[in-house]
C-alpha atoms as a PDB file:
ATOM      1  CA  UNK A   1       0.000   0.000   0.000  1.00  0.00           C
ATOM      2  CA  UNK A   2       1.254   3.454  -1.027  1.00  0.00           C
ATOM      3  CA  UNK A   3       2.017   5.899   1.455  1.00  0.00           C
ATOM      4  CA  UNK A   4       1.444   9.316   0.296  1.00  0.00           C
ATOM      5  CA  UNK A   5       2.608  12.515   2.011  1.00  0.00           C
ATOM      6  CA  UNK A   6       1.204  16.196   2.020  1.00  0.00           C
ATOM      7  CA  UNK A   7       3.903  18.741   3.577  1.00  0.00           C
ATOM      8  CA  UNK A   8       1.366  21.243   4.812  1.00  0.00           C
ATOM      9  CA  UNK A   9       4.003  23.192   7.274  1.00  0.00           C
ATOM     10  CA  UNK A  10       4.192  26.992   6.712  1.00  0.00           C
ATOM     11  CA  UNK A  11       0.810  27.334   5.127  1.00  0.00           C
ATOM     12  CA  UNK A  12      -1.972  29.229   6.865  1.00  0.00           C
ATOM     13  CA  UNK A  13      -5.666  27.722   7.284  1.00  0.00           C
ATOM     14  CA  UNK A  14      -7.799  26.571   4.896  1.00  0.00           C
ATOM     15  CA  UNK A  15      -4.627  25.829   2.252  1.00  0.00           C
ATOM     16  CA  UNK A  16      -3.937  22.676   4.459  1.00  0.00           C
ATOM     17  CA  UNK A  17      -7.508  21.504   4.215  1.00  0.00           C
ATOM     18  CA  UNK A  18      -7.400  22.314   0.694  1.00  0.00           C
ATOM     19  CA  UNK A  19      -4.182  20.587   0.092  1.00  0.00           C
ATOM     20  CA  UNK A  20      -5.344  17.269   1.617  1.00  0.00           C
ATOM     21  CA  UNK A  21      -8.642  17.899  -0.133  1.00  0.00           C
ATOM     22  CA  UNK A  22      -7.002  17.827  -3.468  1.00  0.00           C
ATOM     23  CA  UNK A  23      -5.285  14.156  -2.695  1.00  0.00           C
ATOM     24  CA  UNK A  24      -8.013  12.698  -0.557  1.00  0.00           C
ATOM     25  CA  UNK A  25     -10.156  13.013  -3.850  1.00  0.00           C
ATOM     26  CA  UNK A  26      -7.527  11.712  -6.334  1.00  0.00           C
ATOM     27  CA  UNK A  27      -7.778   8.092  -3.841  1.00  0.00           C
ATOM     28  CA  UNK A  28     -10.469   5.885  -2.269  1.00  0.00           C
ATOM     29  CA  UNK A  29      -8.034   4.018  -0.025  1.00  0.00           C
ATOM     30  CA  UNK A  30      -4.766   3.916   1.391  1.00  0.00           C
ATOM     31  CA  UNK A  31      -2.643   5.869   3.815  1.00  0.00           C
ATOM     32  CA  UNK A  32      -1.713   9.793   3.114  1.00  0.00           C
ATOM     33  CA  UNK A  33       0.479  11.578   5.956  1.00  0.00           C
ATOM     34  CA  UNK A  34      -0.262  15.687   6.235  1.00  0.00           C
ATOM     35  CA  UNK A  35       2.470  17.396   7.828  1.00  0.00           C
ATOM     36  CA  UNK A  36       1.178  20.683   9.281  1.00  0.00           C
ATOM     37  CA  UNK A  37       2.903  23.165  11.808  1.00  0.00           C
ATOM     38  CA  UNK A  38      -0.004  24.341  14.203  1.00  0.00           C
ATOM     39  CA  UNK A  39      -2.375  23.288  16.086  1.00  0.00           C
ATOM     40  CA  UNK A  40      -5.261  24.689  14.099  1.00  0.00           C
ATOM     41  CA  UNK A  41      -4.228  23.226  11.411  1.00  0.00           C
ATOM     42  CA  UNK A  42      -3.845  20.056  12.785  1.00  0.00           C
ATOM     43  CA  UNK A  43      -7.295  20.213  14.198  1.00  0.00           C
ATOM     44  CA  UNK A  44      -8.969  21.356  10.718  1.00  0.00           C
ATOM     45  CA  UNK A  45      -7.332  18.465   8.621  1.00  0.00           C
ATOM     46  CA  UNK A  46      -8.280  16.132  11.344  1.00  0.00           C
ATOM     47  CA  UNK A  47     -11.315  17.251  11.184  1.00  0.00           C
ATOM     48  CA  UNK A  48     -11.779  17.298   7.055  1.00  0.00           C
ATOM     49  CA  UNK A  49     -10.161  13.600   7.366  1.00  0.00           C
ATOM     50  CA  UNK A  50     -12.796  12.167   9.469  1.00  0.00           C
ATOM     51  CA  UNK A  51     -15.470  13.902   8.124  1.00  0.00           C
ATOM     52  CA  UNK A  52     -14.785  12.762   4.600  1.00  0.00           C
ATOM     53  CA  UNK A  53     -15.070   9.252   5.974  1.00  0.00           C
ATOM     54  CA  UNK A  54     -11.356   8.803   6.379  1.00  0.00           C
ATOM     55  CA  UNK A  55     -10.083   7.187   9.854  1.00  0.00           C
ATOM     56  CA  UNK A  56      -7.990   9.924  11.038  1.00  0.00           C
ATOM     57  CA  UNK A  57      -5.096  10.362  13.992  1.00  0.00           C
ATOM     58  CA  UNK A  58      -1.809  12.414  14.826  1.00  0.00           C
ATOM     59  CA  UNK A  59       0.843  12.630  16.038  1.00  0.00           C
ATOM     60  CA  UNK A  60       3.882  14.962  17.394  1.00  0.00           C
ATOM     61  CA  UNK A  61       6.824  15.116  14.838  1.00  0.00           C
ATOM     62  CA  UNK A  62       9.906  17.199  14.383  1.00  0.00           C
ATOM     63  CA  UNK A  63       7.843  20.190  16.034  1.00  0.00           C
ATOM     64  CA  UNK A  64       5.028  19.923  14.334  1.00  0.00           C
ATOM     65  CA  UNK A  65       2.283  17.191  13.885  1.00  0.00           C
ATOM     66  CA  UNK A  66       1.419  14.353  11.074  1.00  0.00           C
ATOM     67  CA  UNK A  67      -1.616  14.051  10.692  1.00  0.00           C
ATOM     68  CA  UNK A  68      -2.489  10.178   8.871  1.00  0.00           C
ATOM     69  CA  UNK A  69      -5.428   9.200   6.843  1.00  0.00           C
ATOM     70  CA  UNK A  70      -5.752   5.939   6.307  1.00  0.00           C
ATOM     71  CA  UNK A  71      -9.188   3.865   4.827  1.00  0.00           C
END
């Protein structure tokens, strides 16, 4: 299974929602990783993940958080 991965960090809210937006649509199953910098933005793609039927979690990493989406 492919693991995809969204570097998010730096962007302000909604372009990390929109980013994982644009590759949760391109794929109906598998894992995709979005790195993101803040909590907000943690919380919103979290949030987008689970709520477009995506099992969604996080973690800390390298001062930020990954954020996986995996169905």
């Amino acid at each position: 299974m492919e693991k995809i991965t969204v570097d998010a960090r730096g962007l302000s809210c909604p372009q990390p929602v929109i980013e994982t937006k644009r590759v949760l649509d391109k794929h109906s199953s598998g894992t995709v990783e979005i790195l993101v910098d803040t909590v907000t933005s943690r919380e919103n793609v979290l949030r987008y993940v689970t709520n477009a039927g995506w099992k969604g979690g996080w973690r800390e990493q390298d001062g930020g958080y990954a954020v996986t989406a995996t169905k």
